[in-house]
C-alpha atoms as a PDB file:
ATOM      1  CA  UNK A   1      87.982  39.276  58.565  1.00  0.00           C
ATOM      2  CA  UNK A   2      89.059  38.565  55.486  1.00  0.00           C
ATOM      3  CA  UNK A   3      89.482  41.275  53.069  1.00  0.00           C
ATOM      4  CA  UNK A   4      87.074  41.431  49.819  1.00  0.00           C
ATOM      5  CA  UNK A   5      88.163  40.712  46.427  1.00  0.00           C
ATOM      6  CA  UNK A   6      87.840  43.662  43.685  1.00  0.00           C
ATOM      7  CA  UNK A   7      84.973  41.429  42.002  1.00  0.00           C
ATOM      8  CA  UNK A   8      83.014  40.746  45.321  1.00  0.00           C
ATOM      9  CA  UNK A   9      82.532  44.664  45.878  1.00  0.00           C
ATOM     10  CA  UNK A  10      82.452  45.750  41.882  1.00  0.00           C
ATOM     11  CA  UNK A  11      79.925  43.439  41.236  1.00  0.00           C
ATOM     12  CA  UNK A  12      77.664  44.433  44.490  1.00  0.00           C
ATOM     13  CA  UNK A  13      77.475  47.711  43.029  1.00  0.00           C
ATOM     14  CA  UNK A  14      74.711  49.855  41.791  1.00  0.00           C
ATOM     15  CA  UNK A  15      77.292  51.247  39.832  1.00  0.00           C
ATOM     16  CA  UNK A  16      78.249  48.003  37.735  1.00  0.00           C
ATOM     17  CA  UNK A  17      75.050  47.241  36.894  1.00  0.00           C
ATOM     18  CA  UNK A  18      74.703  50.974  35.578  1.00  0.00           C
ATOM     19  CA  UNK A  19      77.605  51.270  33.542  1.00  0.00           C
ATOM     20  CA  UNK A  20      76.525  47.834  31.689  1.00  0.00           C
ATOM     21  CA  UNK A  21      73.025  48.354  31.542  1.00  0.00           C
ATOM     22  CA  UNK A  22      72.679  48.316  27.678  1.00  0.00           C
ATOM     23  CA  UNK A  23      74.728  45.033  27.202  1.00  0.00           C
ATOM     24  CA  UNK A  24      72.938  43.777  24.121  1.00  0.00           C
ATOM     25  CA  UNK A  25      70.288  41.389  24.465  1.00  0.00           C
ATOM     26  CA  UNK A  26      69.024  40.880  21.167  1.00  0.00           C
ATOM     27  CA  UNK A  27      73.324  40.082  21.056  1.00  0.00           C
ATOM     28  CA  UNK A  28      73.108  37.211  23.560  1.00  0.00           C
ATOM     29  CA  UNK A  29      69.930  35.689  22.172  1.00  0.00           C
ATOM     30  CA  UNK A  30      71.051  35.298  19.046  1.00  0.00           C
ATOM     31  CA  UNK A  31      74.527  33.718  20.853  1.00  0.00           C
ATOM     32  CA  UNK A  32      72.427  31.049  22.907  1.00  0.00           C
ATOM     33  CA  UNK A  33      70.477  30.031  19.716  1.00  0.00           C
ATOM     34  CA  UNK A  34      73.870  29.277  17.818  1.00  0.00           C
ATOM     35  CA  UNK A  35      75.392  27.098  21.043  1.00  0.00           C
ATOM     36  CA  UNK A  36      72.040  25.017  21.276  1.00  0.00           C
ATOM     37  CA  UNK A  37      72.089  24.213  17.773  1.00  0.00           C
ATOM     38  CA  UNK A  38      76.081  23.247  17.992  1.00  0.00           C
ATOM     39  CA  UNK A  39      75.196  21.157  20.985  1.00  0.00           C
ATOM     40  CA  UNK A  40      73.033  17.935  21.568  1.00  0.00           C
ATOM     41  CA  UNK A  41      70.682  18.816  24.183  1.00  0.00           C
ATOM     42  CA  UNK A  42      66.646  17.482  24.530  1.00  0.00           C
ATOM     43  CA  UNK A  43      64.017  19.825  26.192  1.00  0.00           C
ATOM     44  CA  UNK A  44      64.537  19.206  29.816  1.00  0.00           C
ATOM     45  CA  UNK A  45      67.904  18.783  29.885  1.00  0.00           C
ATOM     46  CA  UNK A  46      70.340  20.927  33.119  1.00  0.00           C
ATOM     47  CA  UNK A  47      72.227  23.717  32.246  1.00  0.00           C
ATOM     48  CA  UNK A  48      74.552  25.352  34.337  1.00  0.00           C
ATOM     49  CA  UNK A  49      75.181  28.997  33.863  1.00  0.00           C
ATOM     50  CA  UNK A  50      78.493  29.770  35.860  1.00  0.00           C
ATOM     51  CA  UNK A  51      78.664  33.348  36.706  1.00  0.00           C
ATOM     52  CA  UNK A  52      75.670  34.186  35.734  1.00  0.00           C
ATOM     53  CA  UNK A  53      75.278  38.028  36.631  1.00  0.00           C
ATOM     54  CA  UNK A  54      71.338  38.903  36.952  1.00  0.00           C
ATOM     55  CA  UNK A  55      70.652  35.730  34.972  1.00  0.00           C
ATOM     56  CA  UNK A  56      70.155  37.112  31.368  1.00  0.00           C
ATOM     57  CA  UNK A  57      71.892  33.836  29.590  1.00  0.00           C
ATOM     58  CA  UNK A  58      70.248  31.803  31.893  1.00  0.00           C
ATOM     59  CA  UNK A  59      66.746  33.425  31.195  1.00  0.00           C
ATOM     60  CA  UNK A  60      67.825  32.405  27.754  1.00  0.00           C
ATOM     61  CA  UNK A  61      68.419  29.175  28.246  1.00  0.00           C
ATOM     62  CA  UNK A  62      65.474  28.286  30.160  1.00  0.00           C
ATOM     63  CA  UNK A  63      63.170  29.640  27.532  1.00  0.00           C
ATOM     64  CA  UNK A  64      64.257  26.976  25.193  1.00  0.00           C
ATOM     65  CA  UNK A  65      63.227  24.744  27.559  1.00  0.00           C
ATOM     66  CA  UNK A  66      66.006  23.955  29.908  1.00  0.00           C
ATOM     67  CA  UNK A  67      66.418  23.018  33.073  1.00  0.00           C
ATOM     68  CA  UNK A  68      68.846  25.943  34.248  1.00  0.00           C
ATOM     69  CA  UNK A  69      70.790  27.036  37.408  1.00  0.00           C
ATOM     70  CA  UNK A  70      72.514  30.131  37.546  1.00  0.00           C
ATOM     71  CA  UNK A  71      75.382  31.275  40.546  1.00  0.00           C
ATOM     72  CA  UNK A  72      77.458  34.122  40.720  1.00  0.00           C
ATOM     73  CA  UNK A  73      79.346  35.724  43.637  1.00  0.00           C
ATOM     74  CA  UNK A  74      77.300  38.556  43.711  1.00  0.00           C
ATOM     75  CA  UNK A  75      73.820  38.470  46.352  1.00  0.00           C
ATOM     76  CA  UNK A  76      72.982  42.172  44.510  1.00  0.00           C
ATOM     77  CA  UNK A  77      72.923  40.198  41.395  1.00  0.00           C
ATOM     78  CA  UNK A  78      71.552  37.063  42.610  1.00  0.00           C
ATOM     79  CA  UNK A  79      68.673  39.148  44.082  1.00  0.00           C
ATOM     80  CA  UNK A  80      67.964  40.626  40.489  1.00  0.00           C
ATOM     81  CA  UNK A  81      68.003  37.117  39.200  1.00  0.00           C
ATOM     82  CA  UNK A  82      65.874  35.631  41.573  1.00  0.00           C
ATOM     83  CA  UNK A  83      62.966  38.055  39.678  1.00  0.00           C
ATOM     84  CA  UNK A  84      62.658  35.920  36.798  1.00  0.00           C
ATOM     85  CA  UNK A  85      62.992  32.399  39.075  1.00  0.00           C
ATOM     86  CA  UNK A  86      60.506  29.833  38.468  1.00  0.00           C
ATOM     87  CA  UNK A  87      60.394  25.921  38.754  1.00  0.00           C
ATOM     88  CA  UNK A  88      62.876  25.047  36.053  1.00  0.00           C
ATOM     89  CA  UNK A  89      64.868  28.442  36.889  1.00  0.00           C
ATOM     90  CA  UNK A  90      66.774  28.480  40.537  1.00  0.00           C
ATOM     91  CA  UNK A  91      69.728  31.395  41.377  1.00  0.00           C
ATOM     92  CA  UNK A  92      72.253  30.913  43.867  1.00  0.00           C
ATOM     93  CA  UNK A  93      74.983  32.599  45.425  1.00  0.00           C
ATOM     94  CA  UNK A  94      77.833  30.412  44.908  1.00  0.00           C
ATOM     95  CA  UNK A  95      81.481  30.759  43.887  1.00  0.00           C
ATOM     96  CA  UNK A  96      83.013  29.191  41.458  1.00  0.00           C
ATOM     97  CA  UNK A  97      86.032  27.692  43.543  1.00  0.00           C
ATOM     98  CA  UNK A  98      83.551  25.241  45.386  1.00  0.00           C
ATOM     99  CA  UNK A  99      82.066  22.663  44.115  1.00  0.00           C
ATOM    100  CA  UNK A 100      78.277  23.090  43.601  1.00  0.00           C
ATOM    101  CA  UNK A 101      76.564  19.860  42.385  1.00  0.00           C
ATOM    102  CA  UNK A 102      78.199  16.194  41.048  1.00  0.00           C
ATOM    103  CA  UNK A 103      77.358  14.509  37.793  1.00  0.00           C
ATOM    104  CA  UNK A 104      74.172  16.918  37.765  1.00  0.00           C
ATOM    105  CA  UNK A 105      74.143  19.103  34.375  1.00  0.00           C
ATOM    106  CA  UNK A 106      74.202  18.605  30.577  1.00  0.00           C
ATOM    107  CA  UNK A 107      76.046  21.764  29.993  1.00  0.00           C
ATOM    108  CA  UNK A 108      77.655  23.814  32.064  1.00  0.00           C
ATOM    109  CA  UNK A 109      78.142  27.731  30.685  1.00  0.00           C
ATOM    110  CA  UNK A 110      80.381  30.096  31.495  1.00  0.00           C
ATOM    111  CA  UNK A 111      79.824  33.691  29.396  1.00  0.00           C
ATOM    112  CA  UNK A 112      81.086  36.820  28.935  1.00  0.00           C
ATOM    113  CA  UNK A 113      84.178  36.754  30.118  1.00  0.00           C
ATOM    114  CA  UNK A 114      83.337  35.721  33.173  1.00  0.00           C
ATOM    115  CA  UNK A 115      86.786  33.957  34.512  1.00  0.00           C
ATOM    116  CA  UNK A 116      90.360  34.911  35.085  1.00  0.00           C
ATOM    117  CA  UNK A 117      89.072  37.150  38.237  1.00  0.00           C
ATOM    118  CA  UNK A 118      91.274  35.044  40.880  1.00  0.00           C
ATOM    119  CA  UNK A 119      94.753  36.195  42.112  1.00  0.00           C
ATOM    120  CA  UNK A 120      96.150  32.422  41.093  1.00  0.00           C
ATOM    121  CA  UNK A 121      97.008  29.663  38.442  1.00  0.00           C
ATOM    122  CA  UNK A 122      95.501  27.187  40.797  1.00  0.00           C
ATOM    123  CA  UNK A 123      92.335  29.456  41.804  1.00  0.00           C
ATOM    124  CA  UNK A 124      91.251  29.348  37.838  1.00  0.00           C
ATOM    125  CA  UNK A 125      92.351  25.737  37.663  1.00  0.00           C
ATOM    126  CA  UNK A 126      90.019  24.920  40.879  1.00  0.00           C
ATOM    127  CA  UNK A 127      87.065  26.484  38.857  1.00  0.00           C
ATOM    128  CA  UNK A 128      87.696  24.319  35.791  1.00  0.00           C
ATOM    129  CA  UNK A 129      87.595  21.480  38.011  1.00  0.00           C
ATOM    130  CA  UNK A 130      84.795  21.898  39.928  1.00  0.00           C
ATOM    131  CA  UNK A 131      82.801  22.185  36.435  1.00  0.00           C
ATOM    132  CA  UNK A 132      84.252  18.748  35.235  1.00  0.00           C
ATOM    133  CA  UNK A 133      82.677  17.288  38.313  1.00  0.00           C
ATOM    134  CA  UNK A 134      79.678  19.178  37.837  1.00  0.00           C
ATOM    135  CA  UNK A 135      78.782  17.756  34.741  1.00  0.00           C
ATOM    136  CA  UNK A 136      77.535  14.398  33.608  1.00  0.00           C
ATOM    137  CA  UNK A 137      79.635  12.207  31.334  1.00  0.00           C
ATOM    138  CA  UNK A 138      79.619  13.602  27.556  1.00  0.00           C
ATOM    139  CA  UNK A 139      78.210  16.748  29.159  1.00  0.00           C
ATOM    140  CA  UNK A 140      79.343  20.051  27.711  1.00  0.00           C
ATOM    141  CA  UNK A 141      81.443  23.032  28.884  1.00  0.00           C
ATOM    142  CA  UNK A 142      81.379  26.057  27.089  1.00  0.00           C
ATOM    143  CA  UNK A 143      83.646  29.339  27.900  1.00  0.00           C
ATOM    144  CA  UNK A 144      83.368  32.803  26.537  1.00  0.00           C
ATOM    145  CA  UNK A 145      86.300  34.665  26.937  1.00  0.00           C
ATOM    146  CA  UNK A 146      87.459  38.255  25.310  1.00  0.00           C
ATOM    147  CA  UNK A 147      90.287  37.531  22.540  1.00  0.00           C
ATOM    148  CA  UNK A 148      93.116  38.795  24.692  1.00  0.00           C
ATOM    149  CA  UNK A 149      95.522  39.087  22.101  1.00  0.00           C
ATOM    150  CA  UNK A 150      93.066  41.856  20.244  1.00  0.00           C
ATOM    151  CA  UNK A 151      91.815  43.302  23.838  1.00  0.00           C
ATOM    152  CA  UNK A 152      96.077  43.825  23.524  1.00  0.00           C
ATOM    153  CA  UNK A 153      96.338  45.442  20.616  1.00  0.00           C
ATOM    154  CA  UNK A 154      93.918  47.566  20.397  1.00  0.00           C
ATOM    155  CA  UNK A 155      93.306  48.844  24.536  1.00  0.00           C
ATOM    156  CA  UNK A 156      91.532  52.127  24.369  1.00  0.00           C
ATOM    157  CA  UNK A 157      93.642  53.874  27.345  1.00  0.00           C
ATOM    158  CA  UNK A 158      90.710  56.209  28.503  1.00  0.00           C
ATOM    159  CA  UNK A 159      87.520  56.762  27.810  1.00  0.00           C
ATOM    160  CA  UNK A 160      84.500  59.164  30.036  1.00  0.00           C
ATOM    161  CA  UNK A 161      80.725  58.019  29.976  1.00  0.00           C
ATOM    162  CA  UNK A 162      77.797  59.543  31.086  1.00  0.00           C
ATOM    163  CA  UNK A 163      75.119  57.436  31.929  1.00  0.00           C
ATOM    164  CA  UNK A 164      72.028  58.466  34.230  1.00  0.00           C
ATOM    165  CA  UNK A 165      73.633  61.657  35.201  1.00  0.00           C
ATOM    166  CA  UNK A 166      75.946  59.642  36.377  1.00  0.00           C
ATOM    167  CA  UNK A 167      79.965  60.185  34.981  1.00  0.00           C
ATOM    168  CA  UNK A 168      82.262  57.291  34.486  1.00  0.00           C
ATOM    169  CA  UNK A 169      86.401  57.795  34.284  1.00  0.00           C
ATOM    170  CA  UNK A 170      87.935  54.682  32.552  1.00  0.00           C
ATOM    171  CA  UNK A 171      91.692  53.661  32.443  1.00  0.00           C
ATOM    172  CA  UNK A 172      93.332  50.531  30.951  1.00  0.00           C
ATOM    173  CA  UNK A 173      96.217  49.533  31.011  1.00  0.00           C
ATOM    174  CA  UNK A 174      98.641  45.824  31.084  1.00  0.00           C
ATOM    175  CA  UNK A 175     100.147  45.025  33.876  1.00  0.00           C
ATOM    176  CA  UNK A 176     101.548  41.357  34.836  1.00  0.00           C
ATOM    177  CA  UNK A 177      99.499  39.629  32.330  1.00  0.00           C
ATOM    178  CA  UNK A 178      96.138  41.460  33.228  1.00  0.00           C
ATOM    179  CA  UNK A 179      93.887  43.765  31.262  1.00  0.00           C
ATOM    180  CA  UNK A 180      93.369  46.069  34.119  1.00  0.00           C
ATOM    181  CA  UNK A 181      90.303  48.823  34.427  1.00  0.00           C
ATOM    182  CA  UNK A 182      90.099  51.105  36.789  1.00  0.00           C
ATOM    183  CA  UNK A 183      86.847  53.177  37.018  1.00  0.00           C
ATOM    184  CA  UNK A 184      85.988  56.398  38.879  1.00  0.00           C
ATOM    185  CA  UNK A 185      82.716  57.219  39.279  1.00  0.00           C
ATOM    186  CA  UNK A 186      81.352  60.852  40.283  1.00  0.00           C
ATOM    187  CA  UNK A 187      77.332  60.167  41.191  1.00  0.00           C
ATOM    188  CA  UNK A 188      76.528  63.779  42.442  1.00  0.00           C
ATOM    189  CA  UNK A 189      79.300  65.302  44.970  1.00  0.00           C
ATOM    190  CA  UNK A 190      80.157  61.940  45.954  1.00  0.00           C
ATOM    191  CA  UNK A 191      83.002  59.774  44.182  1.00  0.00           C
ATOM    192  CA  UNK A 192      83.469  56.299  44.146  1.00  0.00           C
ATOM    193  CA  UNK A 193      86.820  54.410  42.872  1.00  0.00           C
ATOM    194  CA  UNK A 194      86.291  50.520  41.232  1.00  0.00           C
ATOM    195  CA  UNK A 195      88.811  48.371  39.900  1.00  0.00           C
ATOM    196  CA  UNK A 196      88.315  44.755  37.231  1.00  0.00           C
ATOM    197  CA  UNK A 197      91.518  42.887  36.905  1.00  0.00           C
ATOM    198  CA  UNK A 198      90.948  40.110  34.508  1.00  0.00           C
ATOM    199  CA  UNK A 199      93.945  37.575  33.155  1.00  0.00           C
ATOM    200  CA  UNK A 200      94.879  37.624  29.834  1.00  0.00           C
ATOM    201  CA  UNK A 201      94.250  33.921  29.515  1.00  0.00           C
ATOM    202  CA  UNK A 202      95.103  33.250  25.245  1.00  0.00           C
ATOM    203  CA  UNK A 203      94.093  29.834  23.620  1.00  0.00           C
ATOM    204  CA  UNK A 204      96.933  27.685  25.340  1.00  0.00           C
ATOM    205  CA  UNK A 205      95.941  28.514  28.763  1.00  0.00           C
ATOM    206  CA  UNK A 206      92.645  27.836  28.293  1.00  0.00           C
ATOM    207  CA  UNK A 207      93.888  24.174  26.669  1.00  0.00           C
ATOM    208  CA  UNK A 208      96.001  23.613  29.535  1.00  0.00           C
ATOM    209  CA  UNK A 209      93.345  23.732  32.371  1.00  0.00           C
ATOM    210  CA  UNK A 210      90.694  22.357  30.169  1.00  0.00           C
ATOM    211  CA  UNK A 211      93.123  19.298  29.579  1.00  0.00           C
ATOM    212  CA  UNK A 212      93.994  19.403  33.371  1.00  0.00           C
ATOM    213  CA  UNK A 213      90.767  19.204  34.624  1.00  0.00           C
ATOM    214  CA  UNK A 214      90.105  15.631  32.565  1.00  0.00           C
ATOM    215  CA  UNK A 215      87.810  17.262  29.961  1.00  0.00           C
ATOM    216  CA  UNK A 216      88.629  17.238  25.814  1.00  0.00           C
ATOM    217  CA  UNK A 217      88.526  20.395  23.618  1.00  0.00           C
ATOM    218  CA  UNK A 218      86.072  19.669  20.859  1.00  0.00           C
ATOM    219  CA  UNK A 219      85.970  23.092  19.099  1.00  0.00           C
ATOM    220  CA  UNK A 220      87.037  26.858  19.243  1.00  0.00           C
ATOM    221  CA  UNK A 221      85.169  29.675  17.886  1.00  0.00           C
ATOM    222  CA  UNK A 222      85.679  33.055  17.607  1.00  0.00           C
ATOM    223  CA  UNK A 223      82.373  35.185  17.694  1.00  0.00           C
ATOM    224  CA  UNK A 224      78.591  35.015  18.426  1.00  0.00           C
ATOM    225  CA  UNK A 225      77.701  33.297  14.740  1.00  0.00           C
ATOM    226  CA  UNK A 226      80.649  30.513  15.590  1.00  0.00           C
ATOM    227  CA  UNK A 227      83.274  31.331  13.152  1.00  0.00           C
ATOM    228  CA  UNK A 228      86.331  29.605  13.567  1.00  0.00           C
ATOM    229  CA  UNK A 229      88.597  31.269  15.674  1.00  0.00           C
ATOM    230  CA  UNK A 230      92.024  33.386  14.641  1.00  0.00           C
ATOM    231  CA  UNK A 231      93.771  34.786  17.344  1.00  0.00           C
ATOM    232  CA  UNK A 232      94.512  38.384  15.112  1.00  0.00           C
ATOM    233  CA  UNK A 233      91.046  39.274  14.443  1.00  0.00           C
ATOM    234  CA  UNK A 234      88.313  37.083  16.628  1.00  0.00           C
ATOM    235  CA  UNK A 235      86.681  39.402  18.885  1.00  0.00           C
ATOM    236  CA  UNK A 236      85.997  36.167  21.367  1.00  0.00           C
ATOM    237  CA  UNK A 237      87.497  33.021  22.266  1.00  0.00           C
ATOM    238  CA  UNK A 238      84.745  30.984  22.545  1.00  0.00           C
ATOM    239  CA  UNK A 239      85.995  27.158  23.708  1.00  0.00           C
ATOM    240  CA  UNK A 240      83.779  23.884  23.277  1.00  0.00           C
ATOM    241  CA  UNK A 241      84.710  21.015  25.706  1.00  0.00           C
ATOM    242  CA  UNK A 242      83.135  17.956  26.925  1.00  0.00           C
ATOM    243  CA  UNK A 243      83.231  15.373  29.558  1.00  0.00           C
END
């Protein structure tokens, strides 16, 4: 049997969608409004969301009046998804290393860091591809990604949280070109241990696979309100491509 990757159990947690309960929604909102004005889409229109946790981009998205898929990795996420489905909103557990649909969406998302998971070069690559193929020609691709030149500089070693009653140990630390968390969780007298290993993909990487995978980097942004991005202070890396 094969053994499960650190995002296929983290992510299945209870304990995941705990610790990042109060991610900002009133944030990501206001983050979806900026890309739709940046980008040429007409009420109908598909939108992939790539990764898509319990769907909150997606949700988003289809309020504007999108078309929208959302697939992640996760079923306990899917399942939370699934909640606010309806005929223009479909969830499904998918991973982003196989191909999902051909020639199919107008934009294709993929937010909140929500990449450099996979062990290899190729792996990541795969993903990029898979997206190119998913997308109609002059569709869109857009990637947020954490600034990993500033995650860098300015890790916070260790932090503790309480949240629920429940307590939360955080390390960080570099290692082999990954920001690497590890999280220990004490939920009553039992302890759980969790692990994220993300790559610290910078700007060039990014360029590389994009150019790789046949698509053209239009634009690069560095925040929620689209500034431009500079690799010292941006708190994202926010890339624009298209087909």
């Amino acid at each position: 049997m094969k053994e499960q990757e650190w995002f296929e159990t983290w992510f299945n947690s209870p304990y995941y969608h705990i610790l990042y309960k109060n991610r900002d929604e009133n944030e990501a909102e206001f983050f979806i409004n900026n890309l739709s004005q940046k980008i040429p889409l007409n009420a109908g229109d598909k939108v992939l969301d790539i990764a898509c946790g319990k769907g909150r981009h997606s949700v988003i998205f289809n309020k504007l009046g999108f078309y929208v898929n959302g697939i992640d990795i996760s079923p306990q996420s899917i399942k939370e998804a699934q909640k606010n489905a309806n005929s223009s909103l479909q969830f499904f557990v998918h991973d982003m290393r196989k191909l999902f649909r051909v020639n199919y969406y107008h934009l294709a998302v993929n937010l909140f860091s929500s990449f450099g998971y996979f062990k290899s070069e190729n792996e990541h690559q795969q993903a990029i591809n898979n997206i190119y193929k998913c997308l109609k020609p002059g569709g869109f691709l857009v990637i947020d990604f954490l600034n990993a030149y500033k995650v860098i500089n300015t890790l916070i070693p260790a932090e503790e949280k309480k949240i629920d009653n429940i307590y939360f140990k955080i390390e960080r630390k570099i290692s082999k070109g990954n920001i690497i968390k590890n999280i220990e969780i004490t939920d009553g007298d039992k302890k759980y241990n969790f692990a994220e290993s993300i790559k610290a993909f910078n700007f060039k990487d990014f360029e590389t696979f994009i150019k790789r995978a046949g698509l053209q980097l239009i634009n690069t942004y560095g925040d929620y309100s689209l500034n431009p991005y500079n690799e010292t202070e941006s708190d994202r890396l926010i890339l624009f491509a298209q087909k």
